[in-house]
N, C-alpha and C. Protein backbone atom coordinates (compact mmCIF):
# COMPACT_ATOMS: atom_id res chain seq x y z
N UNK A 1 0.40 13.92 9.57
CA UNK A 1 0.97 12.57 9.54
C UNK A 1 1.73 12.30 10.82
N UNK A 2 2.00 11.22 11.34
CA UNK A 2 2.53 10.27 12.54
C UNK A 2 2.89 9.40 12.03
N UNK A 3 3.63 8.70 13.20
CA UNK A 3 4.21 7.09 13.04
C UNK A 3 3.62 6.07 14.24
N UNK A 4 2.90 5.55 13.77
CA UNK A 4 2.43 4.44 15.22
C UNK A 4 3.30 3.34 15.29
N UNK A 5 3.99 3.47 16.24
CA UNK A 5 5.42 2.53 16.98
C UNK A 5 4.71 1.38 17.19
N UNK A 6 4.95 0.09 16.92
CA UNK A 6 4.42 -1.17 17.15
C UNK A 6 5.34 -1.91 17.97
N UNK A 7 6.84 -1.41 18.04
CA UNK A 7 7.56 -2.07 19.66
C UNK A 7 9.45 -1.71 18.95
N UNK A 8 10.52 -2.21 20.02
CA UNK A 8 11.38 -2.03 19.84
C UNK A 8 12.32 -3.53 19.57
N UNK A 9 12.90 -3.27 18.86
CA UNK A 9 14.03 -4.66 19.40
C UNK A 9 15.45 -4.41 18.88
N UNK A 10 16.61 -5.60 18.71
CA UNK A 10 17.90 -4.91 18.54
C UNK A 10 18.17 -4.54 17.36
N UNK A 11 19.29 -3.50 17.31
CA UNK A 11 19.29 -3.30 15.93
C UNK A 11 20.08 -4.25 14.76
N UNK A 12 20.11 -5.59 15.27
CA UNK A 12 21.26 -6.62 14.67
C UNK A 12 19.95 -7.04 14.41
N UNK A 13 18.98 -7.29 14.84
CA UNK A 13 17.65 -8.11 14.49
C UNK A 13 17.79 -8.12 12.96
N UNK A 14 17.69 -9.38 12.54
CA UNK A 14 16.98 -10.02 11.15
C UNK A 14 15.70 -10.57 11.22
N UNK A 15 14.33 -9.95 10.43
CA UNK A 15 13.34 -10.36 10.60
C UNK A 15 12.65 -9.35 9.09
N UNK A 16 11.61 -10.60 8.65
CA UNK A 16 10.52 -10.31 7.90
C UNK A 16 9.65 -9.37 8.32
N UNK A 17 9.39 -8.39 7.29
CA UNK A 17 8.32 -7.49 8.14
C UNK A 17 7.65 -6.98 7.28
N UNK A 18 6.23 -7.06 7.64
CA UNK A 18 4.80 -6.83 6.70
C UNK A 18 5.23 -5.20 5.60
N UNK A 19 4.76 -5.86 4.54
CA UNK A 19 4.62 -4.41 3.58
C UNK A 19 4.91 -3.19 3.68
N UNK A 20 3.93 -2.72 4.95
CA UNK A 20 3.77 -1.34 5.71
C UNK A 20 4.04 -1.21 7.07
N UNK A 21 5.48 -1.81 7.18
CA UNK A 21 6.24 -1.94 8.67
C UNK A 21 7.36 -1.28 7.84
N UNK A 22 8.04 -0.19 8.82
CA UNK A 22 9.66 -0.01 8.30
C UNK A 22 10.53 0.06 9.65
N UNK A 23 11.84 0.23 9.74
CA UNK A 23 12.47 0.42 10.72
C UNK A 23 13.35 1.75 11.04
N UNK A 24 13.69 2.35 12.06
CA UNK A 24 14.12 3.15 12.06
C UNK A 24 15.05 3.27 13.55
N UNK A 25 16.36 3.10 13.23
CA UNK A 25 17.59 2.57 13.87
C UNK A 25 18.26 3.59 14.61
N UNK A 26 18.56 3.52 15.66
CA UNK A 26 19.80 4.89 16.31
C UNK A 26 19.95 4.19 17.76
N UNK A 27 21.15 4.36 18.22
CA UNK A 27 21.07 3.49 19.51
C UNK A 27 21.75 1.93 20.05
N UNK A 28 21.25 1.61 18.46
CA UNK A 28 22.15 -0.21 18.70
C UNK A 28 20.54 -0.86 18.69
N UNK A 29 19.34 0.58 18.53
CA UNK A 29 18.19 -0.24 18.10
C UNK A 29 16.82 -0.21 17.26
N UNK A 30 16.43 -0.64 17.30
CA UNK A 30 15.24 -0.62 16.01
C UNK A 30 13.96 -0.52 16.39
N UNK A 31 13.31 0.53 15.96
CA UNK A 31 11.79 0.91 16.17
C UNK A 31 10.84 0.39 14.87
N UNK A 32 9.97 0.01 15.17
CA UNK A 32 8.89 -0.56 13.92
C UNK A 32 7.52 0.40 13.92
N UNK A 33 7.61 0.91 12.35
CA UNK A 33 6.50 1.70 12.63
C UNK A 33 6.32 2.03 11.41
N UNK A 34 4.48 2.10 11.13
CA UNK A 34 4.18 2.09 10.20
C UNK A 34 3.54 3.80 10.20
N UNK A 35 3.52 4.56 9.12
CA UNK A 35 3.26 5.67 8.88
C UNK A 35 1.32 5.95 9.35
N UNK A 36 0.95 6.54 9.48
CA UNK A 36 -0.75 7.05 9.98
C UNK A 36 -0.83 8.17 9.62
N UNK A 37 -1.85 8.54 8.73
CA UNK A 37 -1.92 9.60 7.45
C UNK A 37 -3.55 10.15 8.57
N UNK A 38 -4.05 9.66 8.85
CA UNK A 38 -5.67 9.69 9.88
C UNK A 38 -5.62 9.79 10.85
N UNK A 39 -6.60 10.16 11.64
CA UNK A 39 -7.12 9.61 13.10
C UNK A 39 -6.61 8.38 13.52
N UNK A 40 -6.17 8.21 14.41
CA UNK A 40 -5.92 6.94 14.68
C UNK A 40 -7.17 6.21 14.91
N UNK A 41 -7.84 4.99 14.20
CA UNK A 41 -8.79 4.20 14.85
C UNK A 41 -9.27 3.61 15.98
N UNK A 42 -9.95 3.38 16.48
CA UNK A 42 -10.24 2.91 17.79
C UNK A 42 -11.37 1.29 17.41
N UNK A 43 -11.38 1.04 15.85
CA UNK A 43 -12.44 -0.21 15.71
C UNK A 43 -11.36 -1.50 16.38
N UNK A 44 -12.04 -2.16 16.50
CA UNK A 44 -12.01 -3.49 17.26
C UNK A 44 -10.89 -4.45 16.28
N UNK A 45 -11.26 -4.12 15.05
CA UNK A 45 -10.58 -4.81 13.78
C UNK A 45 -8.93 -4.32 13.75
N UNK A 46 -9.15 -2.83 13.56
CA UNK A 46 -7.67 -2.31 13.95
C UNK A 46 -7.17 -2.41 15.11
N UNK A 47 -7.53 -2.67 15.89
CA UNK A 47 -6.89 -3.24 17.27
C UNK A 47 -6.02 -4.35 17.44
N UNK A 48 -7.20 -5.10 16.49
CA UNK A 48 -6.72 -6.84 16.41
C UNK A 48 -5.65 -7.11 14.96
N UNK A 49 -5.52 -6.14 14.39
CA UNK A 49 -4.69 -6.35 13.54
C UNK A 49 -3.48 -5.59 13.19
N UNK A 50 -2.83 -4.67 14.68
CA UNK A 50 -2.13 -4.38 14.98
C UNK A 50 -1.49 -5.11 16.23
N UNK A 51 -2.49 -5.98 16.67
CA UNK A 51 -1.40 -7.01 17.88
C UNK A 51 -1.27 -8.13 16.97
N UNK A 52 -1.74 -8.39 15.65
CA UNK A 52 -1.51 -9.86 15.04
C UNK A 52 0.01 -8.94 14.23
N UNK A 53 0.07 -8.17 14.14
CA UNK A 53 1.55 -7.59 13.60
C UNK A 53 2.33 -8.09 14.34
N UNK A 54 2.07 -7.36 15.66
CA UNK A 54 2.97 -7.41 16.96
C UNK A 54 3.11 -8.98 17.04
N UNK A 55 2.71 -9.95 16.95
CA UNK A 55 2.36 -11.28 17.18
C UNK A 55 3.77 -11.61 16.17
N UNK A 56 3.38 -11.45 14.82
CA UNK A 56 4.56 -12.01 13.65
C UNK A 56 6.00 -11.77 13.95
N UNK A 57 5.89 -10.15 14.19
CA UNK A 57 7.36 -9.56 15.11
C UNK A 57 8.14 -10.51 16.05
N UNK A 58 7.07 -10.63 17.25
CA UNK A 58 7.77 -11.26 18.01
C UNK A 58 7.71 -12.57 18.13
N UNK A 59 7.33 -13.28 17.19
CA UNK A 59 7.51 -14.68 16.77
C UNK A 59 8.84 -15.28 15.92
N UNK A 60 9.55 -13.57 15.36
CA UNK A 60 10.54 -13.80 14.75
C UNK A 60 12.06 -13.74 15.60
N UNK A 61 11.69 -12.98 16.72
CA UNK A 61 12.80 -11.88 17.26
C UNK A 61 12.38 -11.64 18.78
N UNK A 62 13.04 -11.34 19.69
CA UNK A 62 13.17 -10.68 21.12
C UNK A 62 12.46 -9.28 20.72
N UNK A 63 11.31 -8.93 21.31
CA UNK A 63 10.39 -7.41 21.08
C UNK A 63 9.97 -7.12 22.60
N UNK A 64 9.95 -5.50 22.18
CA UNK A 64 9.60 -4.88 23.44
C UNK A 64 7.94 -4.23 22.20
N UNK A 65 7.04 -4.90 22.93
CA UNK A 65 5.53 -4.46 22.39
C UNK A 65 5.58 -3.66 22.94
N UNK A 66 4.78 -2.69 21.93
CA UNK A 66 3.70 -1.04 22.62
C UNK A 66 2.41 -1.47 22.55
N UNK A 67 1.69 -0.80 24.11
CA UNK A 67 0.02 -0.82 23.33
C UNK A 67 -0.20 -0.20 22.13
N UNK A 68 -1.31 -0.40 21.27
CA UNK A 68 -2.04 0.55 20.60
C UNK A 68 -2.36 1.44 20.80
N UNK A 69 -1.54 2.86 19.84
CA UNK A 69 -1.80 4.09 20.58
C UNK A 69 -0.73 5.16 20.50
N UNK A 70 0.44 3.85 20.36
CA UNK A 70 1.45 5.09 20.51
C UNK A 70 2.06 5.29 19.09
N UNK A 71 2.03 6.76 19.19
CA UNK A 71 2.07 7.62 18.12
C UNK A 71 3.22 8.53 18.45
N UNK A 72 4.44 8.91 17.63
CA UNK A 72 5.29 9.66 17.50
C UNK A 72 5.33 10.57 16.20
N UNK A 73 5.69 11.93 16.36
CA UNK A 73 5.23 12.63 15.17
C UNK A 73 6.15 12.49 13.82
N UNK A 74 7.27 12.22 13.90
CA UNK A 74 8.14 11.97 12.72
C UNK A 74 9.26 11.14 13.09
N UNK A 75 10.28 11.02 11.95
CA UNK A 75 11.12 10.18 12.42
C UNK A 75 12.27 10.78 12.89
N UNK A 76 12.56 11.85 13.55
CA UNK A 76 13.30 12.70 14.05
C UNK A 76 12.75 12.07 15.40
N UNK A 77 11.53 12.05 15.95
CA UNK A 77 10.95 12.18 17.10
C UNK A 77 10.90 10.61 17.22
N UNK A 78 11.19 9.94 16.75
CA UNK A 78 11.48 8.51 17.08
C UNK A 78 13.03 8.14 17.08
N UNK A 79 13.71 8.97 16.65
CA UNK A 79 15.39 8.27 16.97
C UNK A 79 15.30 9.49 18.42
N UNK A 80 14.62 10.83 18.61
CA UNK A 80 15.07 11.20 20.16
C UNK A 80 14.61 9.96 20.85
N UNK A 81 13.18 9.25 20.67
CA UNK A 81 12.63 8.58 22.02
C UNK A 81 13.84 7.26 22.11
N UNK A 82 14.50 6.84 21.13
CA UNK A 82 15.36 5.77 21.12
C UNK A 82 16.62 6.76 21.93
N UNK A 83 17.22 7.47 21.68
CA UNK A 83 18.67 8.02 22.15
C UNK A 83 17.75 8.14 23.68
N UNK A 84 16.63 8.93 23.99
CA UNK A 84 16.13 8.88 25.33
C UNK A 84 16.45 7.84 26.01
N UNK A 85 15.61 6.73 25.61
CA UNK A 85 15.22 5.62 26.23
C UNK A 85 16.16 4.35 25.83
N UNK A 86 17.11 4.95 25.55
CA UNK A 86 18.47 3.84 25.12
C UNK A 86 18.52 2.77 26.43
N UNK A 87 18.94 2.99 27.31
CA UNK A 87 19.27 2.27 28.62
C UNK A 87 18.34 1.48 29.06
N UNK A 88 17.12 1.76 29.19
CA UNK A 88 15.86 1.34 29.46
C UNK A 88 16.01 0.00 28.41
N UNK A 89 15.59 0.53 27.50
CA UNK A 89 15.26 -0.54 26.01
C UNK A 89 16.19 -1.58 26.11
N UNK A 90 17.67 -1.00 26.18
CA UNK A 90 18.82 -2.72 26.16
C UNK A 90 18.39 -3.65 27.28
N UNK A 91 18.37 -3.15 28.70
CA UNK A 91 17.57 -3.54 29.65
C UNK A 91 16.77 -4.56 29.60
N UNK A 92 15.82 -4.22 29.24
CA UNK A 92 14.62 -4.66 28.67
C UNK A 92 14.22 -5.70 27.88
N UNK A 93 15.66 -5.71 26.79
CA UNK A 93 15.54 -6.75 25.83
C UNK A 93 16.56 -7.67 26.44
N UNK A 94 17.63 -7.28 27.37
CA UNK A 94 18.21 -8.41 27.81
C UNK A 94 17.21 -9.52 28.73
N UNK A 95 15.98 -8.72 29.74
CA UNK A 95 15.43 -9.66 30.62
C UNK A 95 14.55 -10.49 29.74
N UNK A 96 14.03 -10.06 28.08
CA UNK A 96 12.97 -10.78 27.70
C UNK A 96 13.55 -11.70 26.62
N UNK A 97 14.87 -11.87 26.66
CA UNK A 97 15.33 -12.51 25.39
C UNK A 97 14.87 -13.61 24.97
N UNK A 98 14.26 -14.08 24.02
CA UNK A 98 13.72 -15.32 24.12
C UNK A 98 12.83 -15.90 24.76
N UNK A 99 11.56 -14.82 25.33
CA UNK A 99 11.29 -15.52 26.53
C UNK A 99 9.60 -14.98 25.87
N UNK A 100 8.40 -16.14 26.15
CA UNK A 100 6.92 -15.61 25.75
C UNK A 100 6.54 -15.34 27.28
N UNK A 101 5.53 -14.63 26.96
CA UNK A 101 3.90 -14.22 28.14
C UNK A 101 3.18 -15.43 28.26
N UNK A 102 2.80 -16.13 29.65
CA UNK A 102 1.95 -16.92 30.05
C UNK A 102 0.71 -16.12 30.39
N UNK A 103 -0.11 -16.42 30.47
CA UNK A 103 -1.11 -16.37 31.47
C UNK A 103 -2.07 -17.21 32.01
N UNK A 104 -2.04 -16.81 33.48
CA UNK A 104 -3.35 -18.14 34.41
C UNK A 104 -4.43 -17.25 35.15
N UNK A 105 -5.46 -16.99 34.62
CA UNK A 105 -6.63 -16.27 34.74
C UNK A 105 -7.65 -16.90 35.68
N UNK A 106 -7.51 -16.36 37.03
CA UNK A 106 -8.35 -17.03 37.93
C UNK A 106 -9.19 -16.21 38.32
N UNK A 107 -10.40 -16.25 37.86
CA UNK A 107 -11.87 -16.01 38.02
C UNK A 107 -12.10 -15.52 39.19
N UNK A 108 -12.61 -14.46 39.81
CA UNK A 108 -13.19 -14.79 41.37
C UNK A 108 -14.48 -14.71 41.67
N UNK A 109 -14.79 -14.90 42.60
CA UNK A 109 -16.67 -14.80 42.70
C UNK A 109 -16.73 -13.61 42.78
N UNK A 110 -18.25 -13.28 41.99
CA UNK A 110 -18.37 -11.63 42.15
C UNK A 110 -19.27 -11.43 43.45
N UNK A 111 -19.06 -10.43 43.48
CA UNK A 111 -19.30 -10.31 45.76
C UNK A 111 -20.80 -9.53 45.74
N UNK A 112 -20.93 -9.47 46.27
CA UNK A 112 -22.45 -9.03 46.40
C UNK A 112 -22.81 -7.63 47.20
N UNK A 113 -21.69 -7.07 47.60
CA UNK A 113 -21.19 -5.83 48.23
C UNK A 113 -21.21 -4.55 47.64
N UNK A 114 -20.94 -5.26 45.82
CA UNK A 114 -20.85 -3.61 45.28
C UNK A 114 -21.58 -2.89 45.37
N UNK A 115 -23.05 -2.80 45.64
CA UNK A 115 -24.03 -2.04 45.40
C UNK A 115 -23.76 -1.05 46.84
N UNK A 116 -23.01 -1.23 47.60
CA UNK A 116 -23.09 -0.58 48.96
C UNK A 116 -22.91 0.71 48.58
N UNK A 117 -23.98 1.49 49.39
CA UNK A 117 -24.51 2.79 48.72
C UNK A 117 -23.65 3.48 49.75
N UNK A 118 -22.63 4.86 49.14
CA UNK A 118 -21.98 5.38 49.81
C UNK A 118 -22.39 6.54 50.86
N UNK A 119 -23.95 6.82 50.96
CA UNK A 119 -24.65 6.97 52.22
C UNK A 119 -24.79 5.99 53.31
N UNK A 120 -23.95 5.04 53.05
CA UNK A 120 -23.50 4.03 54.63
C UNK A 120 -22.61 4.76 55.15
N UNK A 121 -22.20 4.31 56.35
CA UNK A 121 -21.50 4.85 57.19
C UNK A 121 -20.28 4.91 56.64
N UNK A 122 -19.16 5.84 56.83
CA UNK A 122 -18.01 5.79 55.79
C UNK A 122 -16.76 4.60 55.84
N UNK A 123 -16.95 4.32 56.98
CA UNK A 123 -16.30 3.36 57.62
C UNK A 123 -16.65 1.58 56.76
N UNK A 124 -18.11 1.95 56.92
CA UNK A 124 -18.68 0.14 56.26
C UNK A 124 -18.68 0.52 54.41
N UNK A 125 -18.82 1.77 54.09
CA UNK A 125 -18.51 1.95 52.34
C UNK A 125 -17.11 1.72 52.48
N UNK A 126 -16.14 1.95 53.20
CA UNK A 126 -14.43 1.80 52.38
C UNK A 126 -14.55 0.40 52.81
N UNK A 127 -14.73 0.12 53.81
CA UNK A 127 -14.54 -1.47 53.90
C UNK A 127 -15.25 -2.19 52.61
N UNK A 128 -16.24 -2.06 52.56
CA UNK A 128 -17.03 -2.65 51.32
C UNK A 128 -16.30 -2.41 50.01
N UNK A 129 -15.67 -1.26 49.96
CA UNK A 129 -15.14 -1.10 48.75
C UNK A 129 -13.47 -1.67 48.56
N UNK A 130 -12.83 -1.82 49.51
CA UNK A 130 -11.67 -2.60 49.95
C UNK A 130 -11.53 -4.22 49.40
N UNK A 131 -13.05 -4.50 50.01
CA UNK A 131 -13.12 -6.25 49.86
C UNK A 131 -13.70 -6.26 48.27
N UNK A 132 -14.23 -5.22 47.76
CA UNK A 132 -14.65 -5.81 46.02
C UNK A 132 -13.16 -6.37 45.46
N UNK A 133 -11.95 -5.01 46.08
CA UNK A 133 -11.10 -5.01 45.25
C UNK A 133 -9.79 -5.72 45.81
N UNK A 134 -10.28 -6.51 46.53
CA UNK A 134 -9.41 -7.30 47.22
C UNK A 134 -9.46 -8.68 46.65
N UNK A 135 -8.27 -9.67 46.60
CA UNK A 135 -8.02 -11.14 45.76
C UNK A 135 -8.39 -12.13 47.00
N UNK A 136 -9.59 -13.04 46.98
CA UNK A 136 -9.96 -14.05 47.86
C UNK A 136 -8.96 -14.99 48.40
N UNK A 137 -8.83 -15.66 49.39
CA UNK A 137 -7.62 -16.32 50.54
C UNK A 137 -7.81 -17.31 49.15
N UNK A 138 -8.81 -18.19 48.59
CA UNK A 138 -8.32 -19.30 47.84
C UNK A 138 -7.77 -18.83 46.50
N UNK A 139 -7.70 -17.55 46.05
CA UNK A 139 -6.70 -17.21 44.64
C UNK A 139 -5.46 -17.01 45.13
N UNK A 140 -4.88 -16.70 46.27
CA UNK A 140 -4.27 -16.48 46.64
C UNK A 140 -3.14 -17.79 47.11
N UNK A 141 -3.84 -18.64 47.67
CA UNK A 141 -3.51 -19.92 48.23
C UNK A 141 -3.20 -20.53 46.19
N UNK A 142 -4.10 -20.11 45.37
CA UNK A 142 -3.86 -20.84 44.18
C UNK A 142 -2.29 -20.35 43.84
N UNK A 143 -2.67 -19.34 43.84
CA UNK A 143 -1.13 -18.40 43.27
C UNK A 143 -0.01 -19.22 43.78
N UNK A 144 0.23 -18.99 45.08
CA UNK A 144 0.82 -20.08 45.78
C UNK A 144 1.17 -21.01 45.27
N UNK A 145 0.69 -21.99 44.93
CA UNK A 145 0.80 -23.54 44.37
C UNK A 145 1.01 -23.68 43.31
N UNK A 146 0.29 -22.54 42.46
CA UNK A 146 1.26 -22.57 40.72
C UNK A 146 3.34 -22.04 41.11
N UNK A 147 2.81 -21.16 41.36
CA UNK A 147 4.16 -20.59 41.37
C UNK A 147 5.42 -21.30 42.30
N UNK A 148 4.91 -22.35 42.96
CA UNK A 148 5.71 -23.30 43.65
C UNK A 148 5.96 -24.73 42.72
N UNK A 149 4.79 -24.95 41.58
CA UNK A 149 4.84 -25.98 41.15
C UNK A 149 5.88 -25.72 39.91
N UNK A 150 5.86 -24.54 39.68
CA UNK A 150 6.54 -24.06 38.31
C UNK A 150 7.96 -23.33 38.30
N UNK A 151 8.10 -23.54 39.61
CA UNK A 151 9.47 -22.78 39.74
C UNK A 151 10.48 -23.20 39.50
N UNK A 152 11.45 -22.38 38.89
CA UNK A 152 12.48 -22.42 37.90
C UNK A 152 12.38 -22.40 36.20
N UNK A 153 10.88 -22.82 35.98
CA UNK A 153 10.56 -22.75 34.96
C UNK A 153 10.08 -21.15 34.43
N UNK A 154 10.05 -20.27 34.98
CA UNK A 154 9.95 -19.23 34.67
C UNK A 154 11.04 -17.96 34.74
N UNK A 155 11.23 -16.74 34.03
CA UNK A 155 12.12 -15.60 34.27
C UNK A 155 11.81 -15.06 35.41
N UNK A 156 9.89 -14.43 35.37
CA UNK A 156 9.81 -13.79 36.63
C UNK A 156 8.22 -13.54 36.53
N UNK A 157 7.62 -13.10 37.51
CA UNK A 157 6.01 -13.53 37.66
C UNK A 157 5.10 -12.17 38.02
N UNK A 158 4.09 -11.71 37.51
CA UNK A 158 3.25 -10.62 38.14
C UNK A 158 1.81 -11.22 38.16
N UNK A 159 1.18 -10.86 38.99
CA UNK A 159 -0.37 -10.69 39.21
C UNK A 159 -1.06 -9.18 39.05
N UNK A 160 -2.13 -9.14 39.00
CA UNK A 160 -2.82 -7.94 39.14
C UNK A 160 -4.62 -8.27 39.04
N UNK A 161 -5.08 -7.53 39.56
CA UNK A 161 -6.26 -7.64 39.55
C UNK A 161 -7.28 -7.12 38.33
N UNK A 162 -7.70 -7.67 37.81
CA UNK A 162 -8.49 -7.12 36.32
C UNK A 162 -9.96 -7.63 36.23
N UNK A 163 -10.41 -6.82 35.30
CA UNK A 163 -11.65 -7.71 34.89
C UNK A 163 -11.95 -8.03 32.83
N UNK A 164 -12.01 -9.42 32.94
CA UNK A 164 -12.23 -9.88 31.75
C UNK A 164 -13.55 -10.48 31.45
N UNK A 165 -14.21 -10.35 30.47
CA UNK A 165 -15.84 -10.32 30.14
C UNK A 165 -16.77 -10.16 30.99
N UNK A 166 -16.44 -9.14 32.02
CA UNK A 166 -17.43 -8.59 33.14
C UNK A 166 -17.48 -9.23 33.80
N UNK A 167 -16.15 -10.14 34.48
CA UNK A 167 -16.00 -11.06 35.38
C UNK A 167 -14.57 -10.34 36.10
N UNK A 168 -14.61 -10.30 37.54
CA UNK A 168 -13.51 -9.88 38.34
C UNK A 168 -12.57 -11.35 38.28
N UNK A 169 -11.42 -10.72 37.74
CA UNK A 169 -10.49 -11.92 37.57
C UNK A 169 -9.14 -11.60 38.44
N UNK A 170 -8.33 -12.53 38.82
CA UNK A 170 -6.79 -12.10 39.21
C UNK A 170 -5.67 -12.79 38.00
N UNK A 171 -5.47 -11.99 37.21
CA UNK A 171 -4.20 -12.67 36.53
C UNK A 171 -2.75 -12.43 36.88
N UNK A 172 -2.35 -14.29 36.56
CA UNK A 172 -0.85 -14.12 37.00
C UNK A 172 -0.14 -14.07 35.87
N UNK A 173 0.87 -13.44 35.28
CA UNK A 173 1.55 -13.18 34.39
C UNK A 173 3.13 -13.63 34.38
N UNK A 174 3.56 -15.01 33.67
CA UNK A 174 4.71 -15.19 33.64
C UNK A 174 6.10 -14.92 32.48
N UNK A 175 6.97 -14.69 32.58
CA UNK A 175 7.93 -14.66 31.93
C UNK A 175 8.56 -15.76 31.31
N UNK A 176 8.44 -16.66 30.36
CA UNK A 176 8.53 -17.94 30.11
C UNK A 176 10.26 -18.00 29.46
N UNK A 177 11.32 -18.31 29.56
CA UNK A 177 11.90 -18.89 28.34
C UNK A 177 11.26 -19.59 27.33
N UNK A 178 11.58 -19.54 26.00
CA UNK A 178 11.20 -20.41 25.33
C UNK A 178 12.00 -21.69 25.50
N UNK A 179 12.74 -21.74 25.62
CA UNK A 179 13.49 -23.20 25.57
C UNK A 179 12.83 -24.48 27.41
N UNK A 180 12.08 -23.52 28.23
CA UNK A 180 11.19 -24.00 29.25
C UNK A 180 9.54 -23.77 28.69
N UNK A 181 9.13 -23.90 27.72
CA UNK A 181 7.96 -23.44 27.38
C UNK A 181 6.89 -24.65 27.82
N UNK A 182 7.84 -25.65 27.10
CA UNK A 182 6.42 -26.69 27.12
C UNK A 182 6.60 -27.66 28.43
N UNK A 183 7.74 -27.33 29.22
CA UNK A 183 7.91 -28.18 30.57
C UNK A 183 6.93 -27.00 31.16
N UNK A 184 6.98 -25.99 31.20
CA UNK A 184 6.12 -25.01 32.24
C UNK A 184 4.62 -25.47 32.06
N UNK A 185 3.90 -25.58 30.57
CA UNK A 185 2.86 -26.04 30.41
C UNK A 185 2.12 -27.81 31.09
N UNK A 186 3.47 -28.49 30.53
CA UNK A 186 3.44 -30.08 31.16
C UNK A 186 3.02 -30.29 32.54
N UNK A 187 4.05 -29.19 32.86
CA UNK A 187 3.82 -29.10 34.96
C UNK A 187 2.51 -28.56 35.34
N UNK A 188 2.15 -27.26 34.58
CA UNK A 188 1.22 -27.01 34.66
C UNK A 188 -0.27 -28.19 34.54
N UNK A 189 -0.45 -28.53 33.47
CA UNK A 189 -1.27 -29.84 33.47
C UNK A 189 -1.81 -30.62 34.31
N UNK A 190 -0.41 -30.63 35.25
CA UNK A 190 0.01 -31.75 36.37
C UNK A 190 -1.16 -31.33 37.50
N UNK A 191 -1.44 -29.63 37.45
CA UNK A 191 -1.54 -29.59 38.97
C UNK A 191 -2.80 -29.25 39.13
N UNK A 192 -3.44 -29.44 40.37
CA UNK A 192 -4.84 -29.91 40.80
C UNK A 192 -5.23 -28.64 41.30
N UNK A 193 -5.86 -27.96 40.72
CA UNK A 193 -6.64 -26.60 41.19
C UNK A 193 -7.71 -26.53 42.00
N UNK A 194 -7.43 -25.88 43.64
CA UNK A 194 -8.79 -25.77 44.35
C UNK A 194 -10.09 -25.90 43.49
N UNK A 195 -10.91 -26.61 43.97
CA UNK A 195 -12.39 -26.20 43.16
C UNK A 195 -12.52 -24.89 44.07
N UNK A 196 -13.58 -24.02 43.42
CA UNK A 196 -14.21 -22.89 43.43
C UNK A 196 -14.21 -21.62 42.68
N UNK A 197 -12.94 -21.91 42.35
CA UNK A 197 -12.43 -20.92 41.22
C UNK A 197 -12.07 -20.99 39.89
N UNK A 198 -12.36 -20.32 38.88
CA UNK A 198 -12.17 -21.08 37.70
C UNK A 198 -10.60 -20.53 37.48
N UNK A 199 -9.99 -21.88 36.46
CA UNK A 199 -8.71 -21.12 36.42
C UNK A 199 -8.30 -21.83 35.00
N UNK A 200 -8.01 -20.58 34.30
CA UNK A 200 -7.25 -20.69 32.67
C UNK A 200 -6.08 -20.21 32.26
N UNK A 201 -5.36 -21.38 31.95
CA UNK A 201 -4.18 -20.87 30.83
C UNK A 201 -4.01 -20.83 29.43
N UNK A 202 -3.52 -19.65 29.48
CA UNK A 202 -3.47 -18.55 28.35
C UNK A 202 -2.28 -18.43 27.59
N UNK A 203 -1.69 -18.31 26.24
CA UNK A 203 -0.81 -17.91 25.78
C UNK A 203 0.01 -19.00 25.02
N UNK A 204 0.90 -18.60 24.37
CA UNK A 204 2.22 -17.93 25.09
C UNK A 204 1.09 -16.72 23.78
N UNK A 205 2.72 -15.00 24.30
CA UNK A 205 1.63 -14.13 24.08
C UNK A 205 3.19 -13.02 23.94
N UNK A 206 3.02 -12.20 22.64
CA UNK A 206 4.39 -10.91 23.36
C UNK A 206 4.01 -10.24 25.16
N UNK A 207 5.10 -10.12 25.59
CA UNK A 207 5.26 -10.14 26.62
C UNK A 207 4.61 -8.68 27.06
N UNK A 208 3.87 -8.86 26.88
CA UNK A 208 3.01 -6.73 27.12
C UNK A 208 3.41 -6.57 28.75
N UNK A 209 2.96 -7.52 29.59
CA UNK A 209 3.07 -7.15 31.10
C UNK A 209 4.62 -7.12 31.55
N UNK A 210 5.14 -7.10 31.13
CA UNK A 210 6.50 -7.08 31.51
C UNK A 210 7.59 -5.58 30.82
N UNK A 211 7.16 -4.57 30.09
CA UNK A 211 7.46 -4.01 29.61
C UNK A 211 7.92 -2.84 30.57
N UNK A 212 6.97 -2.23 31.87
CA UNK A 212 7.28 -1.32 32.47
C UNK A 212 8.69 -0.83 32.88
């Protein structure tokens, strides 16, 4: 038996919590976690119905989400990772208080380079392999112009390079207050996106990218 940790928040938190959620307090905070008697699953279903947990949580309350996955062996071994990670966690919940996950998912063209066979010269394979994984001057120039159009309306902002449905994407990841939620969206609306790139907003969402 285990405990799969579904996220942290304070220990003053008042909140509803599903059947087979319990809490377990030391610190000034509260771990949520439901007991795992099995293997942990890897179906698609349990995936999605451990972030629709995570979803209710932090719809109620300020949460620090875990991916799926994390597993602690008892509840001894969940008040050490809390006394551990005490400092971290208050931290943490002070920068996200109240605040959802945006996201603006800008597409990039897929390049026609990858296939460069690393019997090229070594020089034209790293270059080739540099520019797959490199963000184009117009996502970049986009980034730019959101994050100028939206400023102040956000806590704080990340990008990273990913790929979503086998499409090379750059997502930007914001820190929203809620009480700026729907002016960030409004502004957003407002603003005129280079053609060439596709670009989607996403969310609001528990704040997963902001957790590190």
């Amino acid at each position: 038996m285990s405990l799969l940790l579904f996220g942290i928040i304070t220990g003053q938190s008042t909140i509803t919590l599903d059947a087979d959620l319990r809490l377990i307090q030391s610190e000034r905070l509260a771990a949520l976690v439901t007991t795992n008697d099995a293997e942990l699953s890897r179906e698609s279903a349990a995936v999605m119905e451990y972030g629709d947990k995570i979803m209710r949580i932090h719809q109620q309350t300020t949460l620090i989400p875990m991916r799926y996955g994390s597993l602690l062996a008892d509840e001894d071994d969940v008040i050490k990772h809390l006394k551990d990670y005490a400092d971290h966690y208050h931290a943490l919940l002070l920068k996200l208080s109240d605040c959802e996950e945006v996201g603006i998912r800008i597409t990039l063209k897929n390049r026609g380079d990858e296939t460069v066979a690393p019997q090229s010269s070594g020089q034209a394979y790293l270059l080739a392999r540099k520019s797959i994984y490199s963000v184009s001057e117009l996502a970049t120039q986009q980034e730019t112009l959101i994050n100028n159009a939206l400023a102040g309306l956000y806590r704080e902002q990340r990008a990273m390079l990913s790929v979503f449905n086998g499409q090379r994407t750059y997502l930007l990841s914001y820190l929203v207050p809620r009480a700026t939620l729907e002016s960030f969206k409004s502004e957003y609306s407002k603003l005129t996106i280079s053609a060439g790139e596709q670009v989607i907003l996403s969310g609001p969402w528990p704040p997963y990218n902001f957790v590190d």
